[in-house]
Structures are given as C-alpha cells and as structure tokens.
C-alpha atoms as a PDB file:
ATOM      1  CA  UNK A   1       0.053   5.711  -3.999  1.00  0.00           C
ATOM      2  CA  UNK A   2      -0.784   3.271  -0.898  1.00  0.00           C
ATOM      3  CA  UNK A   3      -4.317   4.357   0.973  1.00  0.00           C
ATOM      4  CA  UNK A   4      -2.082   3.091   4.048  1.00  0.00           C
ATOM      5  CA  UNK A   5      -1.670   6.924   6.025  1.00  0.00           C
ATOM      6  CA  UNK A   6       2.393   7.805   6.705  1.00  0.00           C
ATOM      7  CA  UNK A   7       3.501   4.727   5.534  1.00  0.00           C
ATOM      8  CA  UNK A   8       6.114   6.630   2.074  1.00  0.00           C
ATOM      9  CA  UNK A   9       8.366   3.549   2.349  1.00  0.00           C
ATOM     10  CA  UNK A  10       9.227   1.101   0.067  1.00  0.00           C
ATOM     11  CA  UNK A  11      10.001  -2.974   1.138  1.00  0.00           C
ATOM     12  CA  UNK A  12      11.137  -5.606  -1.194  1.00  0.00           C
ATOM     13  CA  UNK A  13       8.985  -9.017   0.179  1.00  0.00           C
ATOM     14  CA  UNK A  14      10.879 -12.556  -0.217  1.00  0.00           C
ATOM     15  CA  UNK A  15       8.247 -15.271   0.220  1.00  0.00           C
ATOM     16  CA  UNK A  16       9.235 -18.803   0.370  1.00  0.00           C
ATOM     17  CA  UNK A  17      12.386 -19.008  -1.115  1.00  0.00           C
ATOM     18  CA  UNK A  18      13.359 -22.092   0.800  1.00  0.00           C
ATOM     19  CA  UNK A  19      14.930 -25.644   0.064  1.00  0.00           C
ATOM     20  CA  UNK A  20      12.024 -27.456  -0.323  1.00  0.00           C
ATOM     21  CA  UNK A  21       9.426 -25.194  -1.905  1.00  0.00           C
ATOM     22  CA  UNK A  22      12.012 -24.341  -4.659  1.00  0.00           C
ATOM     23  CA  UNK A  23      13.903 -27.421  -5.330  1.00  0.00           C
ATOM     24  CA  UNK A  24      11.706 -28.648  -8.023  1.00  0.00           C
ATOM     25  CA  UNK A  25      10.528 -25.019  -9.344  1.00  0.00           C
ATOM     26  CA  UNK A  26      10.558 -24.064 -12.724  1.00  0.00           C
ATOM     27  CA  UNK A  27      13.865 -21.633 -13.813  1.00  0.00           C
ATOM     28  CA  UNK A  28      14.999 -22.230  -9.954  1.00  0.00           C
ATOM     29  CA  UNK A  29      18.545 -21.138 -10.425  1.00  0.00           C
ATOM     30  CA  UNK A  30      17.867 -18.288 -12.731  1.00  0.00           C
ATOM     31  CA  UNK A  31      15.370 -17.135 -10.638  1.00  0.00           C
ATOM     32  CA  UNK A  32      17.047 -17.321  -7.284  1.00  0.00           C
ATOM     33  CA  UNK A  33      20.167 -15.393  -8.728  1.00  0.00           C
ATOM     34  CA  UNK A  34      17.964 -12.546  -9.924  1.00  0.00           C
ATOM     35  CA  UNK A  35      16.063 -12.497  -6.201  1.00  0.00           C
ATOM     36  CA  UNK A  36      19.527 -12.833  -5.100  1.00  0.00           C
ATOM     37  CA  UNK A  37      20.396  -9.169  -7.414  1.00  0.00           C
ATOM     38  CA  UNK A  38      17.162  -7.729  -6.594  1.00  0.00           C
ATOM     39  CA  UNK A  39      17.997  -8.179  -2.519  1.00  0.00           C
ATOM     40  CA  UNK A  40      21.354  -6.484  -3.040  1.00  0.00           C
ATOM     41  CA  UNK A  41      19.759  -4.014  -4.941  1.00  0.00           C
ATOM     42  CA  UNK A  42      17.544  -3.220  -2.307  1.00  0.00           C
ATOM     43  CA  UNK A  43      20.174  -3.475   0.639  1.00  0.00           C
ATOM     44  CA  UNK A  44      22.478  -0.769  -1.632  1.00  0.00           C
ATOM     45  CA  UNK A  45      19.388   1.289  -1.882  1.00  0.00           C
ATOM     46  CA  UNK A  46      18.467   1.057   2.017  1.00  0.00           C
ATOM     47  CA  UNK A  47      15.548  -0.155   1.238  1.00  0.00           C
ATOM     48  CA  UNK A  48      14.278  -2.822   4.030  1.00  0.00           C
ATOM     49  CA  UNK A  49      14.246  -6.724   2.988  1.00  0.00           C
ATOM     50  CA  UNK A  50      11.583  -8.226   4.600  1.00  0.00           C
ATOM     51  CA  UNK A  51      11.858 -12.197   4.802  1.00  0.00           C
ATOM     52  CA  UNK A  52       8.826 -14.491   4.875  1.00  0.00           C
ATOM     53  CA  UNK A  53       9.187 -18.384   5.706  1.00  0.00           C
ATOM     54  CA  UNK A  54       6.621 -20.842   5.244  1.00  0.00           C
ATOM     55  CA  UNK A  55       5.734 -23.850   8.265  1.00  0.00           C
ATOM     56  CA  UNK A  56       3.316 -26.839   7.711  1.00  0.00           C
ATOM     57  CA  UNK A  57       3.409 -30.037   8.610  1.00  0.00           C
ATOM     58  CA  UNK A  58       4.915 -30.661   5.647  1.00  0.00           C
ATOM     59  CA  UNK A  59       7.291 -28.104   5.985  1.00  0.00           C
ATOM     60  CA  UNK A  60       8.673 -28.084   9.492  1.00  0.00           C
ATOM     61  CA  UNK A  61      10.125 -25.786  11.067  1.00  0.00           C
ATOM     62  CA  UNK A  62      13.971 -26.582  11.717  1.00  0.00           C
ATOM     63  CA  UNK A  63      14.043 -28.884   8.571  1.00  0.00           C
ATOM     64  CA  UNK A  64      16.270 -29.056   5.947  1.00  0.00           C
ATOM     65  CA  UNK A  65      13.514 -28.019   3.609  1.00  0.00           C
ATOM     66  CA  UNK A  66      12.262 -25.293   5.543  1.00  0.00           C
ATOM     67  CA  UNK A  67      15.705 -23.313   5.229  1.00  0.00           C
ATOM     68  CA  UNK A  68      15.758 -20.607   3.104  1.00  0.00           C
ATOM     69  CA  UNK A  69      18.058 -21.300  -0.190  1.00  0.00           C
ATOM     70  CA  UNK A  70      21.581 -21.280   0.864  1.00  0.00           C
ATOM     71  CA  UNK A  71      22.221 -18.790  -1.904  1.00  0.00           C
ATOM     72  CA  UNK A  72      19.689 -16.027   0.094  1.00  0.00           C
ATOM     73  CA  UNK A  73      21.270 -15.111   3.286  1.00  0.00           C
ATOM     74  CA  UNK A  74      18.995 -12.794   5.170  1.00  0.00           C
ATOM     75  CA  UNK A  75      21.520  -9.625   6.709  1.00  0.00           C
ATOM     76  CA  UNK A  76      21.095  -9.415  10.982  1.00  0.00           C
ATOM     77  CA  UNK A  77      18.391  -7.024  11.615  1.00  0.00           C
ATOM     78  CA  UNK A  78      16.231  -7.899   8.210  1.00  0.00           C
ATOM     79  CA  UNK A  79      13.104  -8.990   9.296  1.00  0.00           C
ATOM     80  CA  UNK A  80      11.741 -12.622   9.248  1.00  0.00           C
ATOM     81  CA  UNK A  81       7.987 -13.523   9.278  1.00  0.00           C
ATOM     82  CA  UNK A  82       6.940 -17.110   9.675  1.00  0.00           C
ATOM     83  CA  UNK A  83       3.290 -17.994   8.120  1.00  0.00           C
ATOM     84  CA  UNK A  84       1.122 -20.760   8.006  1.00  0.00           C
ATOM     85  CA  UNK A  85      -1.055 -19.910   4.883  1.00  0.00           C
ATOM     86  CA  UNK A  86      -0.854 -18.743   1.345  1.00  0.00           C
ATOM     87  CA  UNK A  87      -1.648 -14.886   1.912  1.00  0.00           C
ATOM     88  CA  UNK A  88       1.745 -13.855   3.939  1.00  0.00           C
ATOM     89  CA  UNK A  89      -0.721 -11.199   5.844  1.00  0.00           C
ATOM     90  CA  UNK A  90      -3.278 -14.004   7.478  1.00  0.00           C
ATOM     91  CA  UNK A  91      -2.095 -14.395  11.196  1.00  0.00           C
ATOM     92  CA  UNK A  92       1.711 -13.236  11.142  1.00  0.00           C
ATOM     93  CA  UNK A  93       3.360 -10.080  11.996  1.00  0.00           C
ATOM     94  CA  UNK A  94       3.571  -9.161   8.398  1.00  0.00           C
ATOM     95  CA  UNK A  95       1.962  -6.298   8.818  1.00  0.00           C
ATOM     96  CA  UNK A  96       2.838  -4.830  12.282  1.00  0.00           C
ATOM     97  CA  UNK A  97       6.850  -5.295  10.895  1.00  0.00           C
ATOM     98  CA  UNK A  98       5.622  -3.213   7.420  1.00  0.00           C
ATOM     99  CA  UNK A  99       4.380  -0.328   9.925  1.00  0.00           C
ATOM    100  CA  UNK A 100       7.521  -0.533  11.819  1.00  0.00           C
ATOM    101  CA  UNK A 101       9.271   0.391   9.061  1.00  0.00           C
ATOM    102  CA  UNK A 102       6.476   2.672   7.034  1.00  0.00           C
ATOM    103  CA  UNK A 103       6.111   0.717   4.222  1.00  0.00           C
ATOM    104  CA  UNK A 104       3.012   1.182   2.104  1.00  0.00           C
ATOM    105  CA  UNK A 105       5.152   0.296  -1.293  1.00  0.00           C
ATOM    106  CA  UNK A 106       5.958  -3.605  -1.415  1.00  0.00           C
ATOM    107  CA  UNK A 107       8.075  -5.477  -4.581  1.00  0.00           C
ATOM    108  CA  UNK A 108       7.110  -9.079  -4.320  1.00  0.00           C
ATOM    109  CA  UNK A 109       9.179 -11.787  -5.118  1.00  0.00           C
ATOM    110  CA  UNK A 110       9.598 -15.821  -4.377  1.00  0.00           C
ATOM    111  CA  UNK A 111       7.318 -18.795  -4.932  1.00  0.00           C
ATOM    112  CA  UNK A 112       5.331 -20.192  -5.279  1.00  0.00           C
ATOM    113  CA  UNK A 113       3.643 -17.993  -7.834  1.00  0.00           C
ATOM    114  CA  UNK A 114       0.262 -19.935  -8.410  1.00  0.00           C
ATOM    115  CA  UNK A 115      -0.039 -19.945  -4.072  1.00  0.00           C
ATOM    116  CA  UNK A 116       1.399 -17.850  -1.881  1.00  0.00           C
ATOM    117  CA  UNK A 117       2.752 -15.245  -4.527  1.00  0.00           C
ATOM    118  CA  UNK A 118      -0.713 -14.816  -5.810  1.00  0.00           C
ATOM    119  CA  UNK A 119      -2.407 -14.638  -2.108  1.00  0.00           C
ATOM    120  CA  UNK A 120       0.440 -12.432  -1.075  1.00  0.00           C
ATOM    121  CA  UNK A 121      -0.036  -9.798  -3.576  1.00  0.00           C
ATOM    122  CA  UNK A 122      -4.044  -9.689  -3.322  1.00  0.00           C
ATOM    123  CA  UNK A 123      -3.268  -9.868   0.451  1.00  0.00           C
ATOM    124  CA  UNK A 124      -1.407  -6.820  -0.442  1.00  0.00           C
ATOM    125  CA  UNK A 125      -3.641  -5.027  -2.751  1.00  0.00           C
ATOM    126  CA  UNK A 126      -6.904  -5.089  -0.447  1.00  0.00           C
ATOM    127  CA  UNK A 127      -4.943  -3.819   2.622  1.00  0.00           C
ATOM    128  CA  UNK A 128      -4.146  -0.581   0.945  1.00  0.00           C
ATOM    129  CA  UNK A 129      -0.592  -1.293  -0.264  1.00  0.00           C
ATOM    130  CA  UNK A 130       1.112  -0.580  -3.584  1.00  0.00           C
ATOM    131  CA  UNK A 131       2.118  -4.429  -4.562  1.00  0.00           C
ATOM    132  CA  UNK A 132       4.663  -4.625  -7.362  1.00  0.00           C
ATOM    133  CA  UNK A 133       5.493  -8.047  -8.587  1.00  0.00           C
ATOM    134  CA  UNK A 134       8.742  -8.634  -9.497  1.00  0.00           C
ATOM    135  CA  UNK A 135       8.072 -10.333 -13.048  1.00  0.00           C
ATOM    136  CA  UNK A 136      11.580 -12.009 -13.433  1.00  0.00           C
ATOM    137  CA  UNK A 137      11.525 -13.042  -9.789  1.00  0.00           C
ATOM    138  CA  UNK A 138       9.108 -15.744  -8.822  1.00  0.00           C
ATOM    139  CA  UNK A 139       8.573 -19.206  -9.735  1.00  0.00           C
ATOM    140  CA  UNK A 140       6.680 -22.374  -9.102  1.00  0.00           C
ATOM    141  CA  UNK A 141       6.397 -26.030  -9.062  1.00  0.00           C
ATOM    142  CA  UNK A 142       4.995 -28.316 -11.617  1.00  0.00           C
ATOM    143  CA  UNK A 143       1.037 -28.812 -10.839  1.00  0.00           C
ATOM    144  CA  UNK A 144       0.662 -29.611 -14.725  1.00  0.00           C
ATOM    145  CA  UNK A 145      -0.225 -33.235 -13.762  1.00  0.00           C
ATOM    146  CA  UNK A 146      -3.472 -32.170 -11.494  1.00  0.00           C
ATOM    147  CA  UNK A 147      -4.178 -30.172 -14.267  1.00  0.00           C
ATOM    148  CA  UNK A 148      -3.255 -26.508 -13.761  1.00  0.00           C
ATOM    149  CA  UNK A 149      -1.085 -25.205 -16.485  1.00  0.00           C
ATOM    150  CA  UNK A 150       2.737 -25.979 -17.015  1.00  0.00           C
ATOM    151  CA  UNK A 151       4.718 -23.435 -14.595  1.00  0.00           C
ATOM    152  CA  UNK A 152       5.945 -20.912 -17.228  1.00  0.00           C
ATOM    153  CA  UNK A 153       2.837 -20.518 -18.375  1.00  0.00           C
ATOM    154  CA  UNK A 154       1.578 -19.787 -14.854  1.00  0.00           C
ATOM    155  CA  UNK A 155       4.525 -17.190 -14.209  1.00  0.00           C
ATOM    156  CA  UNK A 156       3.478 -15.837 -17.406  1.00  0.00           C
ATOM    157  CA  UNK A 157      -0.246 -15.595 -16.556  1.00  0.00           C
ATOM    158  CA  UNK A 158       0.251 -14.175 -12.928  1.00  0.00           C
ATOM    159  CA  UNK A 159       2.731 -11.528 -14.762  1.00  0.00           C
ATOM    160  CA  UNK A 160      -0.052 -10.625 -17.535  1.00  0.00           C
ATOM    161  CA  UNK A 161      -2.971 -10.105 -14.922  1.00  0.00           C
ATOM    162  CA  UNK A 162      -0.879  -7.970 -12.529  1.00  0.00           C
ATOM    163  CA  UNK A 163       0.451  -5.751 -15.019  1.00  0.00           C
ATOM    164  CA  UNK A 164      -2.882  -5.182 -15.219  1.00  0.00           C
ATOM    165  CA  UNK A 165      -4.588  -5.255 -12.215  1.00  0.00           C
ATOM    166  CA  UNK A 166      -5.529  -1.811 -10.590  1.00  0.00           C
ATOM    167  CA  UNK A 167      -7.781  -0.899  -7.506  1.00  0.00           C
ATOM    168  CA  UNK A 168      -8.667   2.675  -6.230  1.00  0.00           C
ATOM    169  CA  UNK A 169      -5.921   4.286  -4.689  1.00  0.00           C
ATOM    170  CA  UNK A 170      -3.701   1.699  -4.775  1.00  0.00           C
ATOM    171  CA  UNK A 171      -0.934   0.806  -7.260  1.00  0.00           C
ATOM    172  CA  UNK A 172      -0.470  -2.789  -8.875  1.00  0.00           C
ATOM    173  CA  UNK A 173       1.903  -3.915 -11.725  1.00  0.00           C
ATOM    174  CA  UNK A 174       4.722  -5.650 -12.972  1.00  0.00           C
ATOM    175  CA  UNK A 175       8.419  -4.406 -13.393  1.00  0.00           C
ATOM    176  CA  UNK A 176      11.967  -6.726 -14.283  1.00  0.00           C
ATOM    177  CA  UNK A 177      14.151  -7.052 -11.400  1.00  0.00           C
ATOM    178  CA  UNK A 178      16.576  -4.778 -13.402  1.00  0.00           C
ATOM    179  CA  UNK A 179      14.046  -1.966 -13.793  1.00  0.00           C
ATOM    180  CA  UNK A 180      13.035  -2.194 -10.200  1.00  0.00           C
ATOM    181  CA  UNK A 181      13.226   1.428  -8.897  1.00  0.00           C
ATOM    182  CA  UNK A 182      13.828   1.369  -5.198  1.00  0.00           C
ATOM    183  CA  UNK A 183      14.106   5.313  -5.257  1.00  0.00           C
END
C-alpha cells in the first residue's frame, strides 16, 4: 500500500488526452474508447476522475488542440489540473487535489506514454503513491523518425517495465482497463 499516511483512496488519472497530443497517436480511437470505459467505470464505482491538461507554447491554452478529446467529457465537480511539464506532479495542484480527496492509489491513463505517462507514473512512484498503469489505456505519437522506437513498441515497453517495477512500500504494475478493480 501507498507510504502516503490516511490517504485509502483510489483516483483514476487522465493525462493529456487532448486534440492535439492525440490526433496522430498510435491506436487513438481504440484507445480513447477504452479511457472513455475505464472513466465510466470509475464514475459507477465513485471513484474520483482526476483530469490533467497539458499548456506550452505549443499547446495553448484556449486552442483547439489544447481541448480535451471531444469523446472525454470531464463530469462538473471532477477535478482539472493544468501542467507545464512531463511529470503531472512538478508545479500544479496535482497533489494538493489527490489529498483533498485521500488518494494514495492512482490508475494512470492518457498519452503520451514515452513523456508525460512515463514522468507521471515515476512522479507517482517516488511520492509514495501506488501508480497502476492502465496497460490498454495510453498511447503515443510516432518519434520513430528521431529514432526512438515505433509507438507500439513503446506502449509495449512502458507496459513490460511497470509490470515490473516495485519500490518499498509502494505498489507499481500493470492491469487491462477491464480488470481494473476500483473496489
């Protein structure tokens, strides 16, 4: 369990899902209908659906591309974080809203898996929370051409290492969006 004190509560984390940073991703519309499952999942389970939206200045804030996917509509009350940089923790209220609501389990989902998924979940991890990644529910762009490895191979890899990854205290790991136990 979490090393986080009082904190028995599990949150489901949406990072990124938005116009621009998914409209070229690999498996986009398979992978936004199974975040779109795994949020009413969640919802049915009262578990808390915490939003986070990327800004940059090539991602401004108001633009089309910053929207989140019309096919993700975040319910009145759920919490939305903006950030700036990969890890979703560094400089936002990320984890003042997580306290708010005692969270000290998080289920990651979103994009982009090789950036802010990845930097999200060690974020996570080193904080003292359980981080979960959703295997069937995060995706990425093409970097193939600046030589990183095609995109499913990268979802692949990131699922691989998490399953694995462990620190004291703490748990890590990898479940399908079906097997997701929000209990």
């Amino acid at each position: 369990m979490s090393t986080l004190e009082n904190r028995p509560a599990t949150a489901l984390l949406v990072v990124d899902v938005q116009n621009a940073v998914v409209e070229g991703a690999w498996e986009r519309d398979a992978v936004v209908a199974t975040i779109v499952g795994l949020v009413e999942k969640a919802r049915a389970a009262d578990i808390p659906v915490v939003w986070v939206q990327h800004n940059s200045d090539n991602l401004v804030r108001g633009s089309d591309g910053w929207h989140i996917v019309p096919e993700l509509k975040p319910a009145p009350g759920e919490p939305l974080v903006q950030k700036r940089y990969a890890d979703a923790f560094e400089e936002t209220t990320l984890e003042q809203t997580l306290a708010d609501l005692g969270a000290g389990r998080l289920y990651l989902s979103g994009a982009q898996t090789d950036e802010c998924i990845r930097s999200t979940l060690h974020g996570a991890i080193v904080r003292g929370y359980d981080a979960i990644l959703v295997s069937d529910a995060h995706t990425t762009e093409d970097q193939s051409p600046w030589g990183a490895p095609p995109p499913d191979k990268v979802v692949a890899h990131t699922n691989l290492y998490w399953a694995n990854h462990s620190a004291p205290g703490r748990t890590a790991g990898t479940v399908e969006a079906g097997n997701a136990d929000f209990s």
